[in-house]
C-alpha atoms as a PDB file:
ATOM      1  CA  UNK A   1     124.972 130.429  41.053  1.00  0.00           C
ATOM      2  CA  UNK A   2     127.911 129.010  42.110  1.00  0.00           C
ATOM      3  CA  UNK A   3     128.197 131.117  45.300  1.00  0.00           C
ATOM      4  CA  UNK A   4     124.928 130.067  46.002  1.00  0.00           C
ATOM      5  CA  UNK A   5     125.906 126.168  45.862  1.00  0.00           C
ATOM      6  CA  UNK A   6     128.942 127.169  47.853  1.00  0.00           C
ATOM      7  CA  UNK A   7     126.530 129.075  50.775  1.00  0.00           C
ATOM      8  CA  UNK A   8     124.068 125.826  50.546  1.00  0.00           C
ATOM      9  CA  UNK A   9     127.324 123.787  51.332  1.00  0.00           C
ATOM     10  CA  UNK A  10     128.443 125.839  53.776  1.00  0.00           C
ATOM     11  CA  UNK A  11     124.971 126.013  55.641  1.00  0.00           C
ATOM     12  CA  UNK A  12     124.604 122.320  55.180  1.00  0.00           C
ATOM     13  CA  UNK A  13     128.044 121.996  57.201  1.00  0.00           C
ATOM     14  CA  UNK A  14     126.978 124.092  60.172  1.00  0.00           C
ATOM     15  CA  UNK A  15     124.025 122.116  59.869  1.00  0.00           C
ATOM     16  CA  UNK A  16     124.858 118.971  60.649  1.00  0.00           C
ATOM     17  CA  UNK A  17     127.864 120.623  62.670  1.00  0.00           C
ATOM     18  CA  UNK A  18     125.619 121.855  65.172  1.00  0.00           C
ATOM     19  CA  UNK A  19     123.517 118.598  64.753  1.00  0.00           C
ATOM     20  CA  UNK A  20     126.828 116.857  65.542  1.00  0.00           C
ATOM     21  CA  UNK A  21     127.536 118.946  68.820  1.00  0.00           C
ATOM     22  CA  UNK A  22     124.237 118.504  69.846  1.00  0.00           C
ATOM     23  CA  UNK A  23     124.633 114.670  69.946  1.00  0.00           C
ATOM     24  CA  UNK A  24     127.559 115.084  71.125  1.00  0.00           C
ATOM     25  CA  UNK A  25     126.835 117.375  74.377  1.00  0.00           C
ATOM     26  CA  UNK A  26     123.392 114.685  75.527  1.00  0.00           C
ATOM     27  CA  UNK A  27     125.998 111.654  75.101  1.00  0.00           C
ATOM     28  CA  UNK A  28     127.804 113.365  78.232  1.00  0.00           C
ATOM     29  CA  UNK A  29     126.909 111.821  81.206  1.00  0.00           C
ATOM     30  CA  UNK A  30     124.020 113.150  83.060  1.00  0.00           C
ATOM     31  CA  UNK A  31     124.923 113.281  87.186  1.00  0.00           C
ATOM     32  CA  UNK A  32     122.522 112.061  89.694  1.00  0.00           C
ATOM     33  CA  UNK A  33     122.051 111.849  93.060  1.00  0.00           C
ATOM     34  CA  UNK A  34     119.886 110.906  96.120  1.00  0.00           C
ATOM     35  CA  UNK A  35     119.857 111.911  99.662  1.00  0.00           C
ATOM     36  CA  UNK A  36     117.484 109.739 102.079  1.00  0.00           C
ATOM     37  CA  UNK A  37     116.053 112.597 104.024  1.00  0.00           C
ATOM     38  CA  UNK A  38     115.074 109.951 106.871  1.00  0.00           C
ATOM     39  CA  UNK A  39     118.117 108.874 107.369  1.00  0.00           C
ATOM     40  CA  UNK A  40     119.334 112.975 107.537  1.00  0.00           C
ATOM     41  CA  UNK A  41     116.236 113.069 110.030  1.00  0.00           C
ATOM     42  CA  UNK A  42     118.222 109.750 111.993  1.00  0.00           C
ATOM     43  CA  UNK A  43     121.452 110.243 112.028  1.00  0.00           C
ATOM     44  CA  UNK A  44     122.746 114.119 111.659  1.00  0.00           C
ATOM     45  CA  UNK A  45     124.428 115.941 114.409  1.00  0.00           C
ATOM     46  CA  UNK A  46     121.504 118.806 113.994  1.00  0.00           C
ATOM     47  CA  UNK A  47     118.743 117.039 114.054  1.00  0.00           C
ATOM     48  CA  UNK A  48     119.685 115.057 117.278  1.00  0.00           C
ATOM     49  CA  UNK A  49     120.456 118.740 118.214  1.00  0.00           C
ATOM     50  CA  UNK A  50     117.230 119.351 117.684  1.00  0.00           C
ATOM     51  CA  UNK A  51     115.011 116.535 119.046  1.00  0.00           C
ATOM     52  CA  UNK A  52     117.298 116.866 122.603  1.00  0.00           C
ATOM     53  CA  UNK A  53     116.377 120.787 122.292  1.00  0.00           C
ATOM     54  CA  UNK A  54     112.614 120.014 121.848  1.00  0.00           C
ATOM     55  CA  UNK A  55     112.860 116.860 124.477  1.00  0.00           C
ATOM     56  CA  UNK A  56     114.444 119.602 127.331  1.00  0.00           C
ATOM     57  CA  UNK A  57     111.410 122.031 125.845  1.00  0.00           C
ATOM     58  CA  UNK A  58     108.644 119.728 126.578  1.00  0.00           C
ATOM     59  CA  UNK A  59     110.164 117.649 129.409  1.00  0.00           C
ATOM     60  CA  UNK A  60     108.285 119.605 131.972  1.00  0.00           C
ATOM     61  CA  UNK A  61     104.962 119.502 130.748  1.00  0.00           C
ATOM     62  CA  UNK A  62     105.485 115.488 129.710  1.00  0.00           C
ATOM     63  CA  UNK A  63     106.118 115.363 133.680  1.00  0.00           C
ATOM     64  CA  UNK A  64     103.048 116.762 134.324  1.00  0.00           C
ATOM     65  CA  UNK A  65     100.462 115.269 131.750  1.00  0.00           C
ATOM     66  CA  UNK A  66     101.944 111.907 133.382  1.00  0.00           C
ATOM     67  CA  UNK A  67     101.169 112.993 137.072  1.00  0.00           C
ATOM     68  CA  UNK A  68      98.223 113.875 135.901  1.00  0.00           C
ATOM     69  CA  UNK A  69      97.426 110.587 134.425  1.00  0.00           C
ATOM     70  CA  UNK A  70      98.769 109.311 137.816  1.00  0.00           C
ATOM     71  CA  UNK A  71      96.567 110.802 140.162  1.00  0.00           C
ATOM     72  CA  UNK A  72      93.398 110.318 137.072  1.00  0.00           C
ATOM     73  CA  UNK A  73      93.736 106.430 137.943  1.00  0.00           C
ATOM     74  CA  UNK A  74      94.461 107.070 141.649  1.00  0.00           C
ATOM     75  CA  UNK A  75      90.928 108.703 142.112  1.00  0.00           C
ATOM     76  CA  UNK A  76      89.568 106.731 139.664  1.00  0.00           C
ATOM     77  CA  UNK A  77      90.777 103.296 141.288  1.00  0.00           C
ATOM     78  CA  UNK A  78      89.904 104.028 144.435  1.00  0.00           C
ATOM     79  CA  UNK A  79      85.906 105.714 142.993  1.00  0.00           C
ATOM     80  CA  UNK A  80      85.655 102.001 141.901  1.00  0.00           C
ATOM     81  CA  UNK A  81      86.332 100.556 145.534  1.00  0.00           C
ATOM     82  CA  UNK A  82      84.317 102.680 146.776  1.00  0.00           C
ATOM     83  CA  UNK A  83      81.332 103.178 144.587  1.00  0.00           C
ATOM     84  CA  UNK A  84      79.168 100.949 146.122  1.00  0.00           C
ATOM     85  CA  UNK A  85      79.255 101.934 149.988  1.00  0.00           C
ATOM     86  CA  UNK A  86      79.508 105.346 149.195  1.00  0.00           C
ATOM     87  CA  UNK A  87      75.563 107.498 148.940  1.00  0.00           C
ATOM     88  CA  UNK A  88      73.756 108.352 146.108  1.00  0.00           C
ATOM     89  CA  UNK A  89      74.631 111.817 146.167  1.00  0.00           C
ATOM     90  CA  UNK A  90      78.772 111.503 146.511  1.00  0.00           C
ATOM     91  CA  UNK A  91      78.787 109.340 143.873  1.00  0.00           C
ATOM     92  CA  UNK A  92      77.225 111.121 141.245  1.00  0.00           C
ATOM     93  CA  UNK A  93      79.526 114.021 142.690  1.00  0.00           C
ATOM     94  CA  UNK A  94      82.549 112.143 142.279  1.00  0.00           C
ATOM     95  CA  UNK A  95      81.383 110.683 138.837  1.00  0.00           C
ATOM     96  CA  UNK A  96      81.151 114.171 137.825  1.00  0.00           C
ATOM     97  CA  UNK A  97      84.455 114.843 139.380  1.00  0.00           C
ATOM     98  CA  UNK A  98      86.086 112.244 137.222  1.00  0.00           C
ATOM     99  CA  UNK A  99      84.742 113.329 133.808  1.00  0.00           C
ATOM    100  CA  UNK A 100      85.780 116.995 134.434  1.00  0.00           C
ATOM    101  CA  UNK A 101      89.056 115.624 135.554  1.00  0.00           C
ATOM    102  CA  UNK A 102      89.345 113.403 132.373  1.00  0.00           C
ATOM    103  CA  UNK A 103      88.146 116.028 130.210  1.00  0.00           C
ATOM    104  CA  UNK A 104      90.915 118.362 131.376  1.00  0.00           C
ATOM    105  CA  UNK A 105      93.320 115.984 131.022  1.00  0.00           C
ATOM    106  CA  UNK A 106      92.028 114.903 127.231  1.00  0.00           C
ATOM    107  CA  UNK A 107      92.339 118.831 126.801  1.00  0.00           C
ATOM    108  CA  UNK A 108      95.999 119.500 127.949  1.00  0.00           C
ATOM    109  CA  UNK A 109      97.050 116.285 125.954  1.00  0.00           C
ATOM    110  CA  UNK A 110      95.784 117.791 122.865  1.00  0.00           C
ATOM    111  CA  UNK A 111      97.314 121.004 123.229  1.00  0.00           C
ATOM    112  CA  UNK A 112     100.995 119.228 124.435  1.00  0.00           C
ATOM    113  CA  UNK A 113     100.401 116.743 121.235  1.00  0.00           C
ATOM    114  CA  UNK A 114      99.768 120.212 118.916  1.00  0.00           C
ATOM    115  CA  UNK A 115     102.417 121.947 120.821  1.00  0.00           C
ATOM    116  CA  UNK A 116     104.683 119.513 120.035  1.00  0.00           C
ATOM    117  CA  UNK A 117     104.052 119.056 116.710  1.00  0.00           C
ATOM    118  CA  UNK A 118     104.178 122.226 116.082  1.00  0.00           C
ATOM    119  CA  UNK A 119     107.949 122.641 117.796  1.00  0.00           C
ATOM    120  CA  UNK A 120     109.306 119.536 115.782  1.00  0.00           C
ATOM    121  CA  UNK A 121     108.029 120.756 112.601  1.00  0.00           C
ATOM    122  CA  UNK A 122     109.506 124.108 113.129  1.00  0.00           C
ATOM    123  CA  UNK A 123     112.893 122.048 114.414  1.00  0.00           C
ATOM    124  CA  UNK A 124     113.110 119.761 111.496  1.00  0.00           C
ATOM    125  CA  UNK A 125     112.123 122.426 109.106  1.00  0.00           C
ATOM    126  CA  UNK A 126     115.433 123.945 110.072  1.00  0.00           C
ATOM    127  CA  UNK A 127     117.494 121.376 109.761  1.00  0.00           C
ATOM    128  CA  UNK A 128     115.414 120.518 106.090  1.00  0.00           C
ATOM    129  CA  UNK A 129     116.769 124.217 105.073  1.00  0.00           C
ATOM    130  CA  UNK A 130     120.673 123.455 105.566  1.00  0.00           C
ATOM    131  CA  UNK A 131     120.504 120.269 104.748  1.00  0.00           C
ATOM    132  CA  UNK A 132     119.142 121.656 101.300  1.00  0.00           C
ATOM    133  CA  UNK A 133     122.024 124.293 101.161  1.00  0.00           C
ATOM    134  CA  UNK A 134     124.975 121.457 101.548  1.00  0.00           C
ATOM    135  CA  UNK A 135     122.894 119.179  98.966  1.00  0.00           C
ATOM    136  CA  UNK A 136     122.842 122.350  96.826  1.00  0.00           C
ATOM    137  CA  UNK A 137     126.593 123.151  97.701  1.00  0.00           C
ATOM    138  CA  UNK A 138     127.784 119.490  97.435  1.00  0.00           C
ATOM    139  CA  UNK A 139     125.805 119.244  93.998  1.00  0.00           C
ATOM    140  CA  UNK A 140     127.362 122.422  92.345  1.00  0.00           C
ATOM    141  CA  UNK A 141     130.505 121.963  93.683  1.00  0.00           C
ATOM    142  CA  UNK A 142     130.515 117.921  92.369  1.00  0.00           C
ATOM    143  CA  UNK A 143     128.493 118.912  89.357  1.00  0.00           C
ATOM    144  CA  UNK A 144     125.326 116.944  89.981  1.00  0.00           C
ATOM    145  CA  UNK A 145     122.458 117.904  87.374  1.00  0.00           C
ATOM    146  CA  UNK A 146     120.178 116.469  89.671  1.00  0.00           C
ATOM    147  CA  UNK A 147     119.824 115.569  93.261  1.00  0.00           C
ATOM    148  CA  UNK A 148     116.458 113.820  94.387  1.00  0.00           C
ATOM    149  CA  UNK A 149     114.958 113.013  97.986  1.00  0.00           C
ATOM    150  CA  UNK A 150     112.240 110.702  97.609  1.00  0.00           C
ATOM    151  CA  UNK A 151     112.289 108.167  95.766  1.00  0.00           C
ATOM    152  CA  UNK A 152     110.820 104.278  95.271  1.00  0.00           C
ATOM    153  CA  UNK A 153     114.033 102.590  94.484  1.00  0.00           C
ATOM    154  CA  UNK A 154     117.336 104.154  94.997  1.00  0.00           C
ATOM    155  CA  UNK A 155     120.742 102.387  93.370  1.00  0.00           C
ATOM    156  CA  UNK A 156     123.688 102.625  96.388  1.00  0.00           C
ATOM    157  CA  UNK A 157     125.951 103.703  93.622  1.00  0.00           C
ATOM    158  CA  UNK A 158     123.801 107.250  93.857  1.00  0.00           C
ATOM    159  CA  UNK A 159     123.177 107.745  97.291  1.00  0.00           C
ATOM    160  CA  UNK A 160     125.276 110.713  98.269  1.00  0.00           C
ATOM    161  CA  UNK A 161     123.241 111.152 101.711  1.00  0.00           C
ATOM    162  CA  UNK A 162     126.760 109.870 103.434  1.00  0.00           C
ATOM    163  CA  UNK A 163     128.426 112.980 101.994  1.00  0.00           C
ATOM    164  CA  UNK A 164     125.690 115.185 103.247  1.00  0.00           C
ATOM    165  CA  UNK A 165     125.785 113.853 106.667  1.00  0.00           C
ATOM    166  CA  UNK A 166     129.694 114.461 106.874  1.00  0.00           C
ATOM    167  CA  UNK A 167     129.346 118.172 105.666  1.00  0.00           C
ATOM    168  CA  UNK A 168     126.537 118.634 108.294  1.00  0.00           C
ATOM    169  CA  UNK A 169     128.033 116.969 110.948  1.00  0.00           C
ATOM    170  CA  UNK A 170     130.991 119.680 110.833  1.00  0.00           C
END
């Protein structure tokens, strides 16, 4: 029996032991962190990269929707002077001119807009992916338990994105 009261003690002990390091290891402080992607999007050396890669890429065809556009309101302009001492016929031709010439210029709008789009998301997806492997990097390396990216109100005191610019901009 009184090996039994001795074990009980003893079990009681570790017990509230373990109970004690429990409490003890949440009172640590818990890291946190926040990096304002925007401002990643804003101010990093890649992502400028990036948008001046994609402005070069589409520079040509932003040229040419715009001459387009141009000569759209050149015909059109000049439709309206003329419209009423022109016949019958050329004017319905011309009308029908105009709308194919409008249509075809809604068209290859819409496929620059997608195009584009498409290339920045593609662009910025990169730059997402590192910029996620120095947050990860800076956040093991600085022992971070958590590191967020969106958030509704963000204390200064937090906000590493200044470190993550710095490592990116390397």
């Amino acid at each position: 029996m009184n090996s039994q009261i001795k074990s009980s003690a003893l079990l009681k002990c570790l017990v509230l032991g373990a109970t004690v390091f429990g409490f003890a290891a949440q009172a640590q402080e818990t890291r946190i962190g926040f990096v304002s992607t925007e401002r990643i999007f804003r101010e990093a050396t890649p992502a400028k990269n990036a948008e001046a890669k994609i402005d070069q890429e589409f520079s040509k065809r932003s040229k040419e929707l715009q001459d387009l556009a141009a000569r759209f309101k050149t015909i059109s302009d000049k439709f309206d002077k003329e419209a009423s001492v022109i016949s019958e016929s050329e004017r319905q031709k011309r009308q029908r001119d105009l709308v194919e010439m409008d249509k075809e210029f809604q068209r290859k709008q819409r496929e620059f807009r997608e195009d584009l789009n498409q290339r920045k998301n593609e662009e910025l997806g990169m730059v997402l992916e590192r910029t996620n492997k120095v947050i990860k990097q800076i956040a093991e390396a600085e022992k971070y338990d958590i590191v967020f990216q969106e958030a509704v109100y963000i204390s200064p005191r937090i906000d590493i994105t200044e470190k993550v610019l710095k490592a990116l901009n390397k």
